[in-house]
N, C-alpha and C. Protein backbone atom coordinates (compact mmCIF):
# COMPACT_ATOMS: atom_id res chain seq x y z
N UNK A 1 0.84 -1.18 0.00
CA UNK A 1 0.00 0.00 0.00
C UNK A 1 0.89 1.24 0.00
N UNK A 2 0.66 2.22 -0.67
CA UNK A 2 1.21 3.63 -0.86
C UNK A 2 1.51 4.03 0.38
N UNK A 3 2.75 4.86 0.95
CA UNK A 3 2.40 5.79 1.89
C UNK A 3 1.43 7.27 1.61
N UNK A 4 1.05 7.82 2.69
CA UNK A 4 0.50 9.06 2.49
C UNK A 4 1.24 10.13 4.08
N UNK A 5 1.07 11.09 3.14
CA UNK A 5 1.58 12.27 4.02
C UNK A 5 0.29 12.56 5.10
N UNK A 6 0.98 13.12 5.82
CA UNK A 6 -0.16 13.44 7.04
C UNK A 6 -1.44 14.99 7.00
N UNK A 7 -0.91 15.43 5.75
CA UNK A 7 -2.06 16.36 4.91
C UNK A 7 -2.82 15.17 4.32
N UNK A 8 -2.44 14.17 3.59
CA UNK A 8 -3.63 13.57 3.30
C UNK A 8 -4.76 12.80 4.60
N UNK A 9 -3.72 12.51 5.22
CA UNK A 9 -4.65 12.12 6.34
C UNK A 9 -5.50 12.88 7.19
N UNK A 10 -5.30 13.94 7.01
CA UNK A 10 -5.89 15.14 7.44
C UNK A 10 -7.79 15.40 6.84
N UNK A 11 -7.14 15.28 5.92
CA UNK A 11 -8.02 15.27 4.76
C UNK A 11 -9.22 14.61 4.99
N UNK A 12 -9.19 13.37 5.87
CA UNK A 12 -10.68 12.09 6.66
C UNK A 12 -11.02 12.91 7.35
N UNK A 13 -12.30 13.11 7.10
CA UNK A 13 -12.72 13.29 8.79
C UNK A 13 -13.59 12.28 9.23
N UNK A 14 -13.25 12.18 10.24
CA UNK A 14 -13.24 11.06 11.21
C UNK A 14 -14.01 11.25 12.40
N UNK A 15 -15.62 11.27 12.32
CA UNK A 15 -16.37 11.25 13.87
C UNK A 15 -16.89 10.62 14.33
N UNK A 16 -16.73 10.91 15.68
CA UNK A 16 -17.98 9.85 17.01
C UNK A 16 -19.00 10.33 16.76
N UNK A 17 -20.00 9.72 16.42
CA UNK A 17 -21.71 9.48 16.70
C UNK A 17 -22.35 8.34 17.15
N UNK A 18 -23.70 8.71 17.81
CA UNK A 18 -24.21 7.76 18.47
C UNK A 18 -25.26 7.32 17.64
N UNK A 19 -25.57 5.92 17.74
CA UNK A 19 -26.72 5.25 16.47
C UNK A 19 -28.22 6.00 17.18
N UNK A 20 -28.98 6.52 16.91
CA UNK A 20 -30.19 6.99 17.28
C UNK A 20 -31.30 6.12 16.73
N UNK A 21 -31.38 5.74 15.53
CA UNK A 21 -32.21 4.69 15.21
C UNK A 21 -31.57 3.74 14.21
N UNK A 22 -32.04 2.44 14.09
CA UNK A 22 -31.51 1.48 13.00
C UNK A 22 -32.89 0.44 12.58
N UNK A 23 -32.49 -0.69 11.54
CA UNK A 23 -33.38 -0.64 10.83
C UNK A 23 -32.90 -2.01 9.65
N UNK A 24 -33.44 -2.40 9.51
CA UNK A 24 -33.19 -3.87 8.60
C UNK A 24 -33.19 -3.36 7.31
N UNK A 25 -32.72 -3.57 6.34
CA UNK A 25 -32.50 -2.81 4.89
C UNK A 25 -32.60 -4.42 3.77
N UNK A 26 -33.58 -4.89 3.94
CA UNK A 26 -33.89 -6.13 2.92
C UNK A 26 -33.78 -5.91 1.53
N UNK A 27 -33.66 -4.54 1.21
CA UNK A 27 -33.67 -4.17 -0.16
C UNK A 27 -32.32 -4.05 -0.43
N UNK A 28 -31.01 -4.12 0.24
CA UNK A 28 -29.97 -4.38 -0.05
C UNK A 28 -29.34 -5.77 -1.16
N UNK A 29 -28.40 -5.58 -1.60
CA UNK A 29 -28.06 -6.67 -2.15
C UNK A 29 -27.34 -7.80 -1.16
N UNK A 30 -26.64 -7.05 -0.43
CA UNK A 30 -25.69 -7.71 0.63
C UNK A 30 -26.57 -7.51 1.78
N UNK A 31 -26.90 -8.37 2.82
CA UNK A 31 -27.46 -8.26 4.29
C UNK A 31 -27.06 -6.73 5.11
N UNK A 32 -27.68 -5.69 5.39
CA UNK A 32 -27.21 -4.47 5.90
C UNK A 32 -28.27 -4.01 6.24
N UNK A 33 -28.01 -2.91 7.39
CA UNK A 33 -28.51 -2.24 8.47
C UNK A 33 -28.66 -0.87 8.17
N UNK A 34 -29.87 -0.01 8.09
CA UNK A 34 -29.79 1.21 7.61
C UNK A 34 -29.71 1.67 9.05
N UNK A 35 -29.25 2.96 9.00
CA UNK A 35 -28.55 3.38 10.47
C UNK A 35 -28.68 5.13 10.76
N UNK A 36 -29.14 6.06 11.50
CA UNK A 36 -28.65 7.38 11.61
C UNK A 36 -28.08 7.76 12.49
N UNK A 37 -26.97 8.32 12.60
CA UNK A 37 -26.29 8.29 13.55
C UNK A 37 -26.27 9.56 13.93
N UNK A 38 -26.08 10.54 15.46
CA UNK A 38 -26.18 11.83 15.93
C UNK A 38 -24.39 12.47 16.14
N UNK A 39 -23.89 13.09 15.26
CA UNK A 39 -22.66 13.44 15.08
C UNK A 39 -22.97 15.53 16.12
N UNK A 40 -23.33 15.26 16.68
CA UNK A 40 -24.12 16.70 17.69
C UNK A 40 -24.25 17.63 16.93
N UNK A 41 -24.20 19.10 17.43
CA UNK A 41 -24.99 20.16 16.51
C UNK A 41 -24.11 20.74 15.54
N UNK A 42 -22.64 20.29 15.30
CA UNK A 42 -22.17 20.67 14.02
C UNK A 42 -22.84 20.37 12.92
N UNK A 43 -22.88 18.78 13.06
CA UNK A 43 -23.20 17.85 11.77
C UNK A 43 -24.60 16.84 11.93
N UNK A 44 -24.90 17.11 12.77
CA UNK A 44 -26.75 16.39 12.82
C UNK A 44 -26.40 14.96 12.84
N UNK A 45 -27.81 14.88 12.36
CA UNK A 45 -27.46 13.43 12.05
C UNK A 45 -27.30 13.05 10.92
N UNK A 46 -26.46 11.93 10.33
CA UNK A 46 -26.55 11.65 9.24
C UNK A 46 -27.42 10.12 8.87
N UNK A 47 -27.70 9.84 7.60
CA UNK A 47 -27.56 8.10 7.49
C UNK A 47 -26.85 6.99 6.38
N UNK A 48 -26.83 6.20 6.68
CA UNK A 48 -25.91 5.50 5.94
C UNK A 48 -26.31 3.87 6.37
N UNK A 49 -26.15 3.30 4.95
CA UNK A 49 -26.34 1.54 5.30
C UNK A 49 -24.76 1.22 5.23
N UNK A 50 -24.87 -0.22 6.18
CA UNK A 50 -23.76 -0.79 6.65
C UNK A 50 -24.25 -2.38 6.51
N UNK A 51 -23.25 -3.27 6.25
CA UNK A 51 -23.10 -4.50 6.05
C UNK A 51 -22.67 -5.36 7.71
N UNK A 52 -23.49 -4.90 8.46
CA UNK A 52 -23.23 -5.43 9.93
C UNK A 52 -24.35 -6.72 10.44
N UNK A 53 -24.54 -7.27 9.58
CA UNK A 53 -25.94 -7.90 10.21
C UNK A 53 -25.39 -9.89 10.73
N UNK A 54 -23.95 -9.61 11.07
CA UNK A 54 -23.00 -10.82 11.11
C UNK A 54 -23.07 -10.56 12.72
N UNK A 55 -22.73 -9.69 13.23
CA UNK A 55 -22.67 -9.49 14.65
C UNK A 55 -23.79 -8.37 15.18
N UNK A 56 -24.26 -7.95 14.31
CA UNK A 56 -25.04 -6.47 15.55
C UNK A 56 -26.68 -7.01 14.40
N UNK A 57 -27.67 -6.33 15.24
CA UNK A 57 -29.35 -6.04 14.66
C UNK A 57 -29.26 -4.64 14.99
N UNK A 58 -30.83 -4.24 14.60
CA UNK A 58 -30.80 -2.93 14.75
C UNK A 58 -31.16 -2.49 16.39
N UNK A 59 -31.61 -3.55 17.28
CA UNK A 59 -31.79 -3.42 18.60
C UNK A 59 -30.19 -2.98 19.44
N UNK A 60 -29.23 -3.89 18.73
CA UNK A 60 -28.00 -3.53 19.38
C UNK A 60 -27.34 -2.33 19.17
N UNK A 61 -27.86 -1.90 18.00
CA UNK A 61 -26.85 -0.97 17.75
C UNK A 61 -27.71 0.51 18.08
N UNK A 62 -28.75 0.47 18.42
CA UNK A 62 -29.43 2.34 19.13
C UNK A 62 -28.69 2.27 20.55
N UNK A 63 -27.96 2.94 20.26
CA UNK A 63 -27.13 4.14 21.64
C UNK A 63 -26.08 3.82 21.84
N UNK A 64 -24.97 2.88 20.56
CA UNK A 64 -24.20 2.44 20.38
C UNK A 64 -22.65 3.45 20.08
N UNK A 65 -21.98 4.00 20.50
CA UNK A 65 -21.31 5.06 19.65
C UNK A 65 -20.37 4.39 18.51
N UNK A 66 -20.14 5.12 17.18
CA UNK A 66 -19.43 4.24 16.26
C UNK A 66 -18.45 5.23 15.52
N UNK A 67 -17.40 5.11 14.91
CA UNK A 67 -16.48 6.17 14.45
C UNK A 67 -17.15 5.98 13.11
N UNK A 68 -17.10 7.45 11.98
CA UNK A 68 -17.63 7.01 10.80
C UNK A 68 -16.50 8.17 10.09
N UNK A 69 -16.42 8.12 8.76
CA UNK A 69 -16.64 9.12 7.30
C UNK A 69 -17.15 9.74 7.23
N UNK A 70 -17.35 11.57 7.71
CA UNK A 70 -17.97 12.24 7.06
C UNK A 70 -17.87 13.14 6.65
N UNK A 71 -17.28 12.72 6.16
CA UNK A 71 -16.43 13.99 4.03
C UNK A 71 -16.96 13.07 3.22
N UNK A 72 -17.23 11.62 2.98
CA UNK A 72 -17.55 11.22 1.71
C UNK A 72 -18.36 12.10 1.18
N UNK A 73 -18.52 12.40 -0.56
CA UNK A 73 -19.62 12.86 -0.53
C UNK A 73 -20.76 11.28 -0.53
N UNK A 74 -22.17 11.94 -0.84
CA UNK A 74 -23.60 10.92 -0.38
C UNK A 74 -23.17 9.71 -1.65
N UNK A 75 -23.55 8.60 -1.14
CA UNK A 75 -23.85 7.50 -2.45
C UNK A 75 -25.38 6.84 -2.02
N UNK A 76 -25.47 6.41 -3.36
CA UNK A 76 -27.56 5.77 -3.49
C UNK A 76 -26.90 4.40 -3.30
N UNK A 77 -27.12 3.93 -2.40
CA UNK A 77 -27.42 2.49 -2.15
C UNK A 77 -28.89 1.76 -2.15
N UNK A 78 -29.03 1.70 -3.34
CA UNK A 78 -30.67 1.35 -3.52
C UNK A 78 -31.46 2.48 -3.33
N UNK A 79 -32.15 2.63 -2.13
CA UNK A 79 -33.28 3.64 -2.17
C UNK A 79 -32.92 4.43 -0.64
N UNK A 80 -31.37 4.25 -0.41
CA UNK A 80 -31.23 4.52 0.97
C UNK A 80 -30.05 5.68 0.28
N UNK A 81 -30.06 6.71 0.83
CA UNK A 81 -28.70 8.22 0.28
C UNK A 81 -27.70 7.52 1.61
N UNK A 82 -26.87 7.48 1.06
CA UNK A 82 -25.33 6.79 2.52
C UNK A 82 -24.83 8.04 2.50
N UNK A 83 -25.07 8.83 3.54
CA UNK A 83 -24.14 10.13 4.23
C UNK A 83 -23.12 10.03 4.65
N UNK A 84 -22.35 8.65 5.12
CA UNK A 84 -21.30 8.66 5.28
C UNK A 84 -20.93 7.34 5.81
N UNK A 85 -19.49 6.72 6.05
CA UNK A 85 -19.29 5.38 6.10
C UNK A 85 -18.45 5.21 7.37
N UNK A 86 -19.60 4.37 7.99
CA UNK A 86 -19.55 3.57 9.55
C UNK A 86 -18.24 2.56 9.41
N UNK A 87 -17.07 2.86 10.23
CA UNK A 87 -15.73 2.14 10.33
C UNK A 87 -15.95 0.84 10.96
N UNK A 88 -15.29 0.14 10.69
CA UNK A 88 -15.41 -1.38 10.71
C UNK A 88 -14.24 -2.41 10.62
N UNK A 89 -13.92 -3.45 10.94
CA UNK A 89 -13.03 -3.95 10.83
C UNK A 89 -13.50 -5.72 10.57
N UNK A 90 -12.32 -6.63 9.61
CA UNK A 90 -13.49 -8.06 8.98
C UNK A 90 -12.63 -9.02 10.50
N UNK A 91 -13.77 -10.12 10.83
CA UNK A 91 -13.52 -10.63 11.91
C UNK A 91 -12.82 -11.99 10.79
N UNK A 92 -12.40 -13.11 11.23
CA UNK A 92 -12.08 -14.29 10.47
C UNK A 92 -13.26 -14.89 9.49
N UNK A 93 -14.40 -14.84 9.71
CA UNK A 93 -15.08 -15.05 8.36
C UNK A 93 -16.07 -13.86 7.95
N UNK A 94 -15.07 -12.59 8.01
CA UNK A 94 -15.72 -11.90 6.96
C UNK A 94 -16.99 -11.00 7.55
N UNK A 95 -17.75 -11.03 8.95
CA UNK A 95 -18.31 -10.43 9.44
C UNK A 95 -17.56 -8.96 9.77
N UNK A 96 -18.34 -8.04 9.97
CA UNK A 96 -17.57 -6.54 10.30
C UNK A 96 -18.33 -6.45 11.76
N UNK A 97 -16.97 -6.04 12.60
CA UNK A 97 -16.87 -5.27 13.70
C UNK A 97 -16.60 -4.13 13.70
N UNK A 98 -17.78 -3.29 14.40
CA UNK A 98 -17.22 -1.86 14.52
C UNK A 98 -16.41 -1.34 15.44
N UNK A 99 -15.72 -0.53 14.76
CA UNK A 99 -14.41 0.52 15.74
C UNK A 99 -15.53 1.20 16.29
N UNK A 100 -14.81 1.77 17.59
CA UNK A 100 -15.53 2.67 18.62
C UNK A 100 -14.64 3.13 19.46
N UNK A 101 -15.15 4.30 20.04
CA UNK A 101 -14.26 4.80 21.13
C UNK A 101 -14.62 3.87 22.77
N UNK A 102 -13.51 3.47 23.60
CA UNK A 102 -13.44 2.74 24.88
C UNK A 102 -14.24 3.36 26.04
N UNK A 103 -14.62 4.52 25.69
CA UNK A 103 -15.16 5.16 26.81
C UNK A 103 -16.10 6.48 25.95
N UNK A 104 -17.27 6.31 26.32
CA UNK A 104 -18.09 7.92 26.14
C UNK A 104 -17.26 8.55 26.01
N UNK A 105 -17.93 9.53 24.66
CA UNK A 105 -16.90 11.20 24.42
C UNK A 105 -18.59 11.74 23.95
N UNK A 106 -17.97 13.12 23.61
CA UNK A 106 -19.02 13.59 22.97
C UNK A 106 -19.20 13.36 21.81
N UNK A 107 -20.73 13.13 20.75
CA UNK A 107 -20.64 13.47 19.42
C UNK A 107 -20.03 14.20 18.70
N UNK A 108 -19.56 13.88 17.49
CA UNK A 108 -19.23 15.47 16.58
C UNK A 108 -17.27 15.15 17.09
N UNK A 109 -17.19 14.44 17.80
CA UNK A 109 -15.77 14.71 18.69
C UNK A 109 -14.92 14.27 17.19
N UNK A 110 -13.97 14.87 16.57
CA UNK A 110 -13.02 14.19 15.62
C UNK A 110 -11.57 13.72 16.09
N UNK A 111 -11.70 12.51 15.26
CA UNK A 111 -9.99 11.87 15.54
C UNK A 111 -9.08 12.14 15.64
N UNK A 112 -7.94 12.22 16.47
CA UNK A 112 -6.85 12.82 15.72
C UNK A 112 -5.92 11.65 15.59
């Protein structure tokens, strides 16, 4: 993989939000969870589908905090606008675990 300078990395932004509501997305091609997450009063809430339905439902994941993408610009995933993309990591067969912060912070909070 390329290196990148730390202006490009700059460049992600990278926030904590909390899942406020979620939601089964059957109209997906791949099994996924439509999701909005509360990034506080900078950035609202946004939403976005995610391919999590290996480890989390949508019961687990309201009040969940999750790190996401939000500079992408929007993509149409079917009939759902993806505001931005929920971080994740593949477990040994391919299920995604989400990154999160170890302890409560505030929404809106960015990475460094």
């Amino acid at each position: 993989m390329a290196e990148i300078t730390i202006d490009d990395f700059l460049k992600v932004d990278i926030r904590v939000g909390t899942v406020t509501r979620a939601e089964p997305f059957p109209e997906a091609r791949k099994p996924a969870i439509k999701l909005w997450v509360d990034f506080g009063p900078e950035l609202g809430e946004k939403k976005c589908s995610a391919q999590l339905t290996a480890h989390y439902t949508p019961d687990t994941l309201v009040g969940r905090q999750v790190m996401a993408v939000v500079n992408f610009p929007p993509r149409q995933i079917g009939p759902v606008m993806s505001e931005i993309l929920v971080l994740g990591v593949s477990d040994p067969e391919g299920g995604i675990v989400l990154l999160a912060p170890d302890q409560r912070v505030e929404n809106g909070e960015r990475m460094h």
